[in-house]
Protein backbone atom coordinates (compact mmCIF):
# COMPACT_ATOMS: atom_id res chain seq x y z
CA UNK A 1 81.09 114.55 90.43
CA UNK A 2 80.94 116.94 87.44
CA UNK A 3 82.25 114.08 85.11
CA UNK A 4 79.01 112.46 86.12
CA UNK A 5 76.95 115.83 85.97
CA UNK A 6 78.26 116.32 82.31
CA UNK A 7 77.23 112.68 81.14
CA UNK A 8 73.77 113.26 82.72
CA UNK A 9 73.01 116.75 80.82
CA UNK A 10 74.68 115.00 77.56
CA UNK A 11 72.75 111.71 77.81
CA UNK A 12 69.41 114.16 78.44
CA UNK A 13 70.29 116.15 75.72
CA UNK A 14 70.80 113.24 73.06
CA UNK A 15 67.18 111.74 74.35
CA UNK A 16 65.84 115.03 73.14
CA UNK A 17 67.37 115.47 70.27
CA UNK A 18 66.34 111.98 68.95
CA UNK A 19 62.47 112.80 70.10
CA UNK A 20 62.38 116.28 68.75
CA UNK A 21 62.20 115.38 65.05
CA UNK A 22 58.65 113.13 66.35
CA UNK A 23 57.63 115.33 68.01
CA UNK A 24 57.91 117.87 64.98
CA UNK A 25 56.07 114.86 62.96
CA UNK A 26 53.22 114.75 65.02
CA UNK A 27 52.45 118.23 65.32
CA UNK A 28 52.90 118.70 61.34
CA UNK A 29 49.89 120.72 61.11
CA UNK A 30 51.33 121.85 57.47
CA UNK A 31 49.43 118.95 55.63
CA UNK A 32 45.81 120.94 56.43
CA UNK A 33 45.05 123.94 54.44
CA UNK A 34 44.58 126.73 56.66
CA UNK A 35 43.76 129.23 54.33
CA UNK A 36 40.29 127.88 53.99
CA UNK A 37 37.60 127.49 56.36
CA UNK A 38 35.77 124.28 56.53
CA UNK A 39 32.29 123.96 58.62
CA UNK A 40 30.75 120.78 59.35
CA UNK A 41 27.53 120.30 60.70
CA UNK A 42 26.70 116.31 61.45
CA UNK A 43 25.95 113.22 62.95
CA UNK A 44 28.67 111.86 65.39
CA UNK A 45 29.10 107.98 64.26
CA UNK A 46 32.07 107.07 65.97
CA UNK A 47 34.10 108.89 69.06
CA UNK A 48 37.96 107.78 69.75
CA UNK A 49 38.86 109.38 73.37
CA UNK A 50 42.32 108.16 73.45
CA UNK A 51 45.24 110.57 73.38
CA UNK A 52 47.25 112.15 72.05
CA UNK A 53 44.26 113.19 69.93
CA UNK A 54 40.43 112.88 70.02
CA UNK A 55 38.82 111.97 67.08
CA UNK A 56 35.30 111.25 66.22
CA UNK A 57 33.80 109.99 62.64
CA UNK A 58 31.34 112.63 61.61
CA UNK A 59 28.78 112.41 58.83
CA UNK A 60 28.14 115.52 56.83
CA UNK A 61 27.32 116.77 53.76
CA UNK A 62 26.76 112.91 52.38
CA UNK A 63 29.88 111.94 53.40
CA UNK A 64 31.89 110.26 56.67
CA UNK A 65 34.62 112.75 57.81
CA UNK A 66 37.39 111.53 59.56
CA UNK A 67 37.75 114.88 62.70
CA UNK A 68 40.59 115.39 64.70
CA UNK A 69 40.33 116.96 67.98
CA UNK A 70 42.31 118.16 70.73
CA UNK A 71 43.79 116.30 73.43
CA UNK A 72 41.22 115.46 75.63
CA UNK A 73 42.45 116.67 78.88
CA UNK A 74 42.85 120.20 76.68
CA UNK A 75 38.63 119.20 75.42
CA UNK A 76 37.77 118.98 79.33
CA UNK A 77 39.48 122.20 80.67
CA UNK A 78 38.53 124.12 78.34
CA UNK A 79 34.33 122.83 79.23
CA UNK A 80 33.67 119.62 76.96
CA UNK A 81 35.19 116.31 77.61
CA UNK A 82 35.01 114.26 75.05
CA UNK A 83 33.58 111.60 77.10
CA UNK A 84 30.30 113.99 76.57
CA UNK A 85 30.02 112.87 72.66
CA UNK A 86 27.88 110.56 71.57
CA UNK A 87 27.26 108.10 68.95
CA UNK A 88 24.11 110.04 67.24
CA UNK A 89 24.89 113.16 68.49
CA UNK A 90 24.66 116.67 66.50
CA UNK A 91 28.04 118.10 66.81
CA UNK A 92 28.98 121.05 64.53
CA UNK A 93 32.57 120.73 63.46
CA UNK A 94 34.94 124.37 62.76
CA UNK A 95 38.45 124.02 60.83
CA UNK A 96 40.39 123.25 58.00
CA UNK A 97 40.58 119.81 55.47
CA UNK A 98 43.72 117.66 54.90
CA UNK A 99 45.54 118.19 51.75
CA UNK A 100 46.91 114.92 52.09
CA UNK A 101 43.39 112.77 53.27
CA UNK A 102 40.53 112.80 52.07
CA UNK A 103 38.00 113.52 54.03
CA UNK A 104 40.00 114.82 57.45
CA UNK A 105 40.22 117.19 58.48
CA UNK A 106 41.53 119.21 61.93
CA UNK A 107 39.15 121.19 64.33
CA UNK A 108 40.07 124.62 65.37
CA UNK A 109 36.56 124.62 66.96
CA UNK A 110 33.47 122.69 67.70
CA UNK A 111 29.41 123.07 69.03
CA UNK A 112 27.99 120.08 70.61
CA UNK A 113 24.54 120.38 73.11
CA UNK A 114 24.93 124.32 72.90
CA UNK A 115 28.24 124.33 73.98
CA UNK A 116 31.39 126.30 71.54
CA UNK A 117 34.54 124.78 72.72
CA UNK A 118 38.15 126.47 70.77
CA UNK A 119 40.42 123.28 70.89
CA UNK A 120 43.62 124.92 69.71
């Protein structure tokens, strides 16, 4: 019985170590520059509910920016699913721009229909 016990917690184990380094890959928030402050204030042209990220296509400042979001089970706890964005919508768009792509960039924070949502 512990022989069986001790393959169980190894076999677990190796499973996590081998997802660990995605994991680490997809939360590599390093490739958006944090150190400055990027507002957006647009037209929603596109909205992508799926997990493990929103995202929504935003045109601002004569250009089509590529927004990531939250999940969107964190969007709808904290009081804005993201089945509430709409094509043509206003939305208002708070964070910081990819170093890597252009035009993307990752919300810390956004305003749609008078509502402030913090998605991090």
């Amino acid at each position: 019985m512990l022989h069986r016990r001790f393959l169980l917690a190894a076999g677990l184990a190796a499973i996590g170590f081998s997802l660990s380094p995605l994991a680490w890959a997809h939360h590599g928030w390093g490739s958006y520059d944090a150190t400055k402050t990027l507002t957006l204030d647009g037209i929603v042209e596109k909205v992508n509910p799926d997990n493990p990220h929103g995202e929504l296509m935003l045109k601002a400042d004569g250009k089509v920016w590529h927004v990531i979001l939250s999940p969107p089970s964190r969007m709808a706890n904290r009081g804005k699913a993201i089945a509430e964005i709409k094509v043509g919508d206003r939305l208002v768009a708070v964070g910081y721009a990819s170093k890597t792509h252009a035009n993307e960039m990752r919300a810390e924070r956004i305003t749609h229909n008078g509502v402030t949502v913090e998605l991090r």
